[in-house]
PDB file of N, CA and C in Angstrom:
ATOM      1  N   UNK A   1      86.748 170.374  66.988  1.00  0.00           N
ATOM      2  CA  UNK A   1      87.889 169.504  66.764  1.00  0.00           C
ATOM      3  C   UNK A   1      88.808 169.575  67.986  1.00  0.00           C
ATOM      4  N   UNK A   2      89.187 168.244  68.408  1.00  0.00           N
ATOM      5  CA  UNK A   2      89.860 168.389  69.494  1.00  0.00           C
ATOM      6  C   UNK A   2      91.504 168.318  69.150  1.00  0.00           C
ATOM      7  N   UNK A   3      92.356 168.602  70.148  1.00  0.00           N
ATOM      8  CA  UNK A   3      93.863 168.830  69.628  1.00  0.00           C
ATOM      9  C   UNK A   3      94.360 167.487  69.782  1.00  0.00           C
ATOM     10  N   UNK A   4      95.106 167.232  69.101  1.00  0.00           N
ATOM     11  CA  UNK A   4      95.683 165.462  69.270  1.00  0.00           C
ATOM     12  C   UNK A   4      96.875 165.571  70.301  1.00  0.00           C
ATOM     13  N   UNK A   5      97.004 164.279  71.190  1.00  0.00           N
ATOM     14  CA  UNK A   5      97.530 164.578  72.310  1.00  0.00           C
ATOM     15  C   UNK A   5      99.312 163.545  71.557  1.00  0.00           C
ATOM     16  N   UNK A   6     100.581 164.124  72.004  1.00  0.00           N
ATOM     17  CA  UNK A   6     101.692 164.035  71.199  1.00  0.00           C
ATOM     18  C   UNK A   6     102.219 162.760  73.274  1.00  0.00           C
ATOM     19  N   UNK A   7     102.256 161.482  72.723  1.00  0.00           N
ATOM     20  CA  UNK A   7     103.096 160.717  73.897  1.00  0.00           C
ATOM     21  C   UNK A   7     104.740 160.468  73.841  1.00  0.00           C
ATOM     22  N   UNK A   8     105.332 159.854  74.025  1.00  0.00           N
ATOM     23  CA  UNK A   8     106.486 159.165  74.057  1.00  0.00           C
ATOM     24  C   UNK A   8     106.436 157.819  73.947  1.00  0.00           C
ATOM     25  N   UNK A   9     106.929 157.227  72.779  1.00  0.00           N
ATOM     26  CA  UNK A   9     106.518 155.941  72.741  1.00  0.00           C
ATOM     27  C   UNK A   9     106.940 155.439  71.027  1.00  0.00           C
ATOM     28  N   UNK A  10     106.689 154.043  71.001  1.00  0.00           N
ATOM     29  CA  UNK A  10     107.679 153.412  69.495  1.00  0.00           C
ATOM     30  C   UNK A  10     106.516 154.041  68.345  1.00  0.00           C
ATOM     31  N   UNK A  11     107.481 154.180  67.548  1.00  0.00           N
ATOM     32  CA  UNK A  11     106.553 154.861  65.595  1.00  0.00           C
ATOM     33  C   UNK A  11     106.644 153.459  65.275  1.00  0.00           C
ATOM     34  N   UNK A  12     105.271 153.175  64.700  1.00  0.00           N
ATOM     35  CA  UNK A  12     105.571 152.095  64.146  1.00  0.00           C
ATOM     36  C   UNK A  12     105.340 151.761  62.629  1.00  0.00           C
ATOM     37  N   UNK A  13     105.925 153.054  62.142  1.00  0.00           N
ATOM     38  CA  UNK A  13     106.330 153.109  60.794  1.00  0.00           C
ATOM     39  C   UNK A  13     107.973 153.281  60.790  1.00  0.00           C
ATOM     40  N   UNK A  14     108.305 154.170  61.428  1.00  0.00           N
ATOM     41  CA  UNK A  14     109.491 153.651  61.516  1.00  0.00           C
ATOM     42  C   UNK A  14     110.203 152.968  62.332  1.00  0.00           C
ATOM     43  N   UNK A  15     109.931 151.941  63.252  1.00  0.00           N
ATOM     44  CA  UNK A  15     109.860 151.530  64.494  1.00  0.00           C
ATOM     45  C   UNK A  15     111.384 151.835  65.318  1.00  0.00           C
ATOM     46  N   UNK A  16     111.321 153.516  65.169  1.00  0.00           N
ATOM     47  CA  UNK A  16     111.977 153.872  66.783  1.00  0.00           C
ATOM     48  C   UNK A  16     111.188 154.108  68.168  1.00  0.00           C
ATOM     49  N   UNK A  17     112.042 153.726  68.689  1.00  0.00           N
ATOM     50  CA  UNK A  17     111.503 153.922  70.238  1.00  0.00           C
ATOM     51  C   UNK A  17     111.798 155.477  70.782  1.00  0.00           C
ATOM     52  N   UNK A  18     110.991 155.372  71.874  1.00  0.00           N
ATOM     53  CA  UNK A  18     111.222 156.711  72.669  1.00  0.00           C
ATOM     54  C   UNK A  18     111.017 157.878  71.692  1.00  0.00           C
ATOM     55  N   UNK A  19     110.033 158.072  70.853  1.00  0.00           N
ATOM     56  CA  UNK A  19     110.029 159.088  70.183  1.00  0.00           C
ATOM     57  C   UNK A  19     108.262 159.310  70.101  1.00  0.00           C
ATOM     58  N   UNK A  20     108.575 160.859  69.989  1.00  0.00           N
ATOM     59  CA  UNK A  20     107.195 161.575  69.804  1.00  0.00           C
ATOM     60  C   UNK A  20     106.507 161.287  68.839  1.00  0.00           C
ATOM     61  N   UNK A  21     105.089 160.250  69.563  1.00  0.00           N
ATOM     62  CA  UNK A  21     104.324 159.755  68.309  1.00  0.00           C
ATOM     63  C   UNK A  21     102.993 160.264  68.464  1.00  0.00           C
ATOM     64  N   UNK A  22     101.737 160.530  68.125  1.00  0.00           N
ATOM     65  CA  UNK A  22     101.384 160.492  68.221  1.00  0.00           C
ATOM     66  C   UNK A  22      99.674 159.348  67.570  1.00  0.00           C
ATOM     67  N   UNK A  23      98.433 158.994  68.342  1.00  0.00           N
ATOM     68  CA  UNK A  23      98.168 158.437  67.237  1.00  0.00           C
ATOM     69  C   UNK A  23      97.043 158.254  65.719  1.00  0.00           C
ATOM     70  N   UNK A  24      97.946 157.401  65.229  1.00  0.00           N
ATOM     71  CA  UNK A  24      96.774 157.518  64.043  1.00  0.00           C
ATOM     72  C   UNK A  24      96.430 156.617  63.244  1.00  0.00           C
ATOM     73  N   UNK A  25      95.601 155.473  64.197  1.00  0.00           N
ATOM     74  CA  UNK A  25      94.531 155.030  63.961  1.00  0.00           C
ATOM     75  C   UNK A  25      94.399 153.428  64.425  1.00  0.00           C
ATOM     76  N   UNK A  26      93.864 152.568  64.675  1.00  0.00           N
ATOM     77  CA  UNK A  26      93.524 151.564  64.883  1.00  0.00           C
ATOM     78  C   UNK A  26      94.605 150.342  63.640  1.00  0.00           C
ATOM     79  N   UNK A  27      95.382 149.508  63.713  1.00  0.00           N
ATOM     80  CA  UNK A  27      95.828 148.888  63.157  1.00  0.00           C
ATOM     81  C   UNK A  27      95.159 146.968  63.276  1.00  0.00           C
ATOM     82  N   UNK A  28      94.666 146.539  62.328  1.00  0.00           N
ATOM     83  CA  UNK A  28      94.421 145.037  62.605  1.00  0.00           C
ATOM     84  C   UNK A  28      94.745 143.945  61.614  1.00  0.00           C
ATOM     85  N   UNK A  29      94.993 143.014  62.645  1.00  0.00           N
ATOM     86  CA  UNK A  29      95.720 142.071  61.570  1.00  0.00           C
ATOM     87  C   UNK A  29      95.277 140.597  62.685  1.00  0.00           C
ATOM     88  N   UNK A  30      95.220 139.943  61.360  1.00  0.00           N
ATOM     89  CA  UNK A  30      94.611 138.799  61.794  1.00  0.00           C
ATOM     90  C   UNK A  30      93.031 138.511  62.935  1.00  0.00           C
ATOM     91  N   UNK A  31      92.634 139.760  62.625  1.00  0.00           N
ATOM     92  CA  UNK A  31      91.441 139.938  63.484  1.00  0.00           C
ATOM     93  C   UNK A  31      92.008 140.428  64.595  1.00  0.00           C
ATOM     94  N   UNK A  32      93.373 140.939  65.091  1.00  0.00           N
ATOM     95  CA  UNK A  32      93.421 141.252  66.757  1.00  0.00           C
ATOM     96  C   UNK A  32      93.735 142.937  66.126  1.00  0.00           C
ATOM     97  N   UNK A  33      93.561 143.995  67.021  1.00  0.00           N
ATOM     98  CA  UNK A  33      93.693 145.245  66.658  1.00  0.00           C
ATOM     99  C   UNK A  33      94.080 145.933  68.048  1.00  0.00           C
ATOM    100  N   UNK A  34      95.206 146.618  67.356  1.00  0.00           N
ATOM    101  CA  UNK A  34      95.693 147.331  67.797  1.00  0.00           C
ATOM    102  C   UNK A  34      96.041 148.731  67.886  1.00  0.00           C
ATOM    103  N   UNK A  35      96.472 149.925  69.024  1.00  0.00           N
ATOM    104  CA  UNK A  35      96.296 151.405  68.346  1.00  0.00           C
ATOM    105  C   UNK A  35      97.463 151.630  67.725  1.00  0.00           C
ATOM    106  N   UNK A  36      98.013 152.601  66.608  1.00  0.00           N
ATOM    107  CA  UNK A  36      99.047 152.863  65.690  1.00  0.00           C
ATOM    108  C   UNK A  36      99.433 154.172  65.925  1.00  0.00           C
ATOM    109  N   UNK A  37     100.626 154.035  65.961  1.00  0.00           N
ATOM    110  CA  UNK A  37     101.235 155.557  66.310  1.00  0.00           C
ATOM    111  C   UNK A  37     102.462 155.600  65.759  1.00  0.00           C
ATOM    112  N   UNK A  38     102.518 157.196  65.226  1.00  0.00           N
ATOM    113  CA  UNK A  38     103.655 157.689  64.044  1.00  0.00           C
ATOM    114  C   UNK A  38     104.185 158.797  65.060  1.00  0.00           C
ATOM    115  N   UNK A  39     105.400 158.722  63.951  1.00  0.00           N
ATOM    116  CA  UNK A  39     106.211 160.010  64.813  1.00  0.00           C
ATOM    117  C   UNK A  39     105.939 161.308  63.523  1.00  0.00           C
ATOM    118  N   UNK A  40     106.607 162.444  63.596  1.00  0.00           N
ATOM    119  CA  UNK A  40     106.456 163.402  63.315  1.00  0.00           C
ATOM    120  C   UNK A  40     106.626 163.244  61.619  1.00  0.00           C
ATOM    121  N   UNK A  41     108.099 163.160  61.334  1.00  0.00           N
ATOM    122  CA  UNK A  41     108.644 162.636  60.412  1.00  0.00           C
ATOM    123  C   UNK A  41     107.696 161.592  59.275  1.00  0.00           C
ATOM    124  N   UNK A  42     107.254 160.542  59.788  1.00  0.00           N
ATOM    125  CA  UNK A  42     106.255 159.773  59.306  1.00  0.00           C
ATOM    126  C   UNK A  42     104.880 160.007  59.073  1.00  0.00           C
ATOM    127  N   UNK A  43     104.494 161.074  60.133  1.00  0.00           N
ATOM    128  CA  UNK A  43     103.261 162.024  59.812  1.00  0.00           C
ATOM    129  C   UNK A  43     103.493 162.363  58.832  1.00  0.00           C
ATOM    130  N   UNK A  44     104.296 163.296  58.296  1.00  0.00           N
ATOM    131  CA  UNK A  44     104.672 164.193  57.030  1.00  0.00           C
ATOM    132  C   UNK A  44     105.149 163.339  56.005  1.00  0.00           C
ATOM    133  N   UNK A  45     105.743 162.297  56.253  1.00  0.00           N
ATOM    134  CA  UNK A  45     105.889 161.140  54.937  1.00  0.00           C
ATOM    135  C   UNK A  45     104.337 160.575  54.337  1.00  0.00           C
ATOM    136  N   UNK A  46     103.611 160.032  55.629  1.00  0.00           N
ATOM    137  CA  UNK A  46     102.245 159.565  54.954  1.00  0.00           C
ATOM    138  C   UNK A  46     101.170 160.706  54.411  1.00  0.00           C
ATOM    139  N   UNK A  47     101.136 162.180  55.038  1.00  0.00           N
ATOM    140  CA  UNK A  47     100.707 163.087  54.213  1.00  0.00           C
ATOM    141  C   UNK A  47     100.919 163.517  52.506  1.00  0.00           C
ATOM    142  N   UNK A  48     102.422 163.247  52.791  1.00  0.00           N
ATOM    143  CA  UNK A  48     102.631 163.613  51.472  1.00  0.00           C
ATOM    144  C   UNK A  48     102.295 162.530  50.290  1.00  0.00           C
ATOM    145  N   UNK A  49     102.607 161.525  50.890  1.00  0.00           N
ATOM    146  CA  UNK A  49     102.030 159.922  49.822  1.00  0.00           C
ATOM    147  C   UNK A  49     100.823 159.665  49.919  1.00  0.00           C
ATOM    148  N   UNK A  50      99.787 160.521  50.658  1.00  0.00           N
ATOM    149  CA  UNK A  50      98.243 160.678  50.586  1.00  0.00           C
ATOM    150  C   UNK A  50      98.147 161.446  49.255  1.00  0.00           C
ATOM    151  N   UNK A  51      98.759 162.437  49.364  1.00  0.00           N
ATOM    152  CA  UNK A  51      98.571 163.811  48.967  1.00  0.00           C
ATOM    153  C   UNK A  51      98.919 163.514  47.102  1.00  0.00           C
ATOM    154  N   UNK A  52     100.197 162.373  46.855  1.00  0.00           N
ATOM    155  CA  UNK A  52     100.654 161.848  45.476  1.00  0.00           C
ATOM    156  C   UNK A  52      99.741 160.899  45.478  1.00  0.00           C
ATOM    157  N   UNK A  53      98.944 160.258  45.805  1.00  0.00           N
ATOM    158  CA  UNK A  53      97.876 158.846  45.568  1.00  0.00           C
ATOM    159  C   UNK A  53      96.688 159.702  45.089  1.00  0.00           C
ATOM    160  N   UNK A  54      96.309 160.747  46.028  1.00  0.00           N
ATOM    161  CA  UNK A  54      95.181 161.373  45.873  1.00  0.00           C
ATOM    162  C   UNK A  54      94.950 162.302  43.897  1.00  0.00           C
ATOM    163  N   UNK A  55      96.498 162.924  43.819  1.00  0.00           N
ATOM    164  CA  UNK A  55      96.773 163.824  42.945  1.00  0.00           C
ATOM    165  C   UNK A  55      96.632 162.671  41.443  1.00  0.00           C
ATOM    166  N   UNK A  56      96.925 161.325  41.960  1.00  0.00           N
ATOM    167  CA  UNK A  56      96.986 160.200  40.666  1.00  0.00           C
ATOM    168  C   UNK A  56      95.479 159.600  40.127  1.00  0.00           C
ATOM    169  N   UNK A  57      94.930 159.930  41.453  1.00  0.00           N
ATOM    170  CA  UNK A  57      93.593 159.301  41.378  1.00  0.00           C
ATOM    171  C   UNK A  57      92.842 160.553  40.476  1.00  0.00           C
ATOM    172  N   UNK A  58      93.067 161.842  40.626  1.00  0.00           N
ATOM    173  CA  UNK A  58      91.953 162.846  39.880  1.00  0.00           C
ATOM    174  C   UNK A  58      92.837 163.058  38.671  1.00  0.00           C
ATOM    175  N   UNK A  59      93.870 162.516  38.651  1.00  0.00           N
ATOM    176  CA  UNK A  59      94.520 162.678  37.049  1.00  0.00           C
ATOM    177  C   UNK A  59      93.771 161.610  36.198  1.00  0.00           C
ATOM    178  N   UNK A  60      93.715 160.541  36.511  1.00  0.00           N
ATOM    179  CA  UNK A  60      92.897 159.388  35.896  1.00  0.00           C
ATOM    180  C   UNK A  60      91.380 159.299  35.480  1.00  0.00           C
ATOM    181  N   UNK A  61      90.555 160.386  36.604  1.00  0.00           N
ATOM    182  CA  UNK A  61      89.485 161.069  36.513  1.00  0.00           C
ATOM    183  C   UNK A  61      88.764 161.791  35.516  1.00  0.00           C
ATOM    184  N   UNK A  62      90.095 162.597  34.932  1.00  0.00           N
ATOM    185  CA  UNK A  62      89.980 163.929  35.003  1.00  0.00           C
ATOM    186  C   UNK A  62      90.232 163.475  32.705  1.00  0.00           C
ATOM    187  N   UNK A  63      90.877 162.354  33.022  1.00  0.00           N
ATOM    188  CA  UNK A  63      91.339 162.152  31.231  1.00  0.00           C
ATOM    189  C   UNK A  63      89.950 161.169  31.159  1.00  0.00           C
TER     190      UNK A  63
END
């Protein structure tokens, strides 16, 4: 596993500028694609709303 490299540049979840994003993942729309990059903050927001989607999905499973 390689280490993910951290730039300077807009989050575009929260779209500030000049902030430490790094990225994660390919974004496309309308057929044109583009790369996507989060800042720190938004890393740890979309982890955690992985983490409640994931926990809803094996509750539903699980009854």
């Amino acid at each position: 596993m390689t280490a993910k490299t951290w730039l300077v540049g807009l989050c575009w979840l929260c779209r500030k500028p000049d902030q430490s994003v790094i990225f994660i993942g390919p974004v496309t729309v309308n057929g044109v694609t583009a790369p996507g990059f989060a800042c720190e903050g938004c890393c740890d927001w979309s982890r955690r709303y992985v983490r409640a989607y994931t926990q809803q999905l094996d509750a539903r499973r699980a009854s």
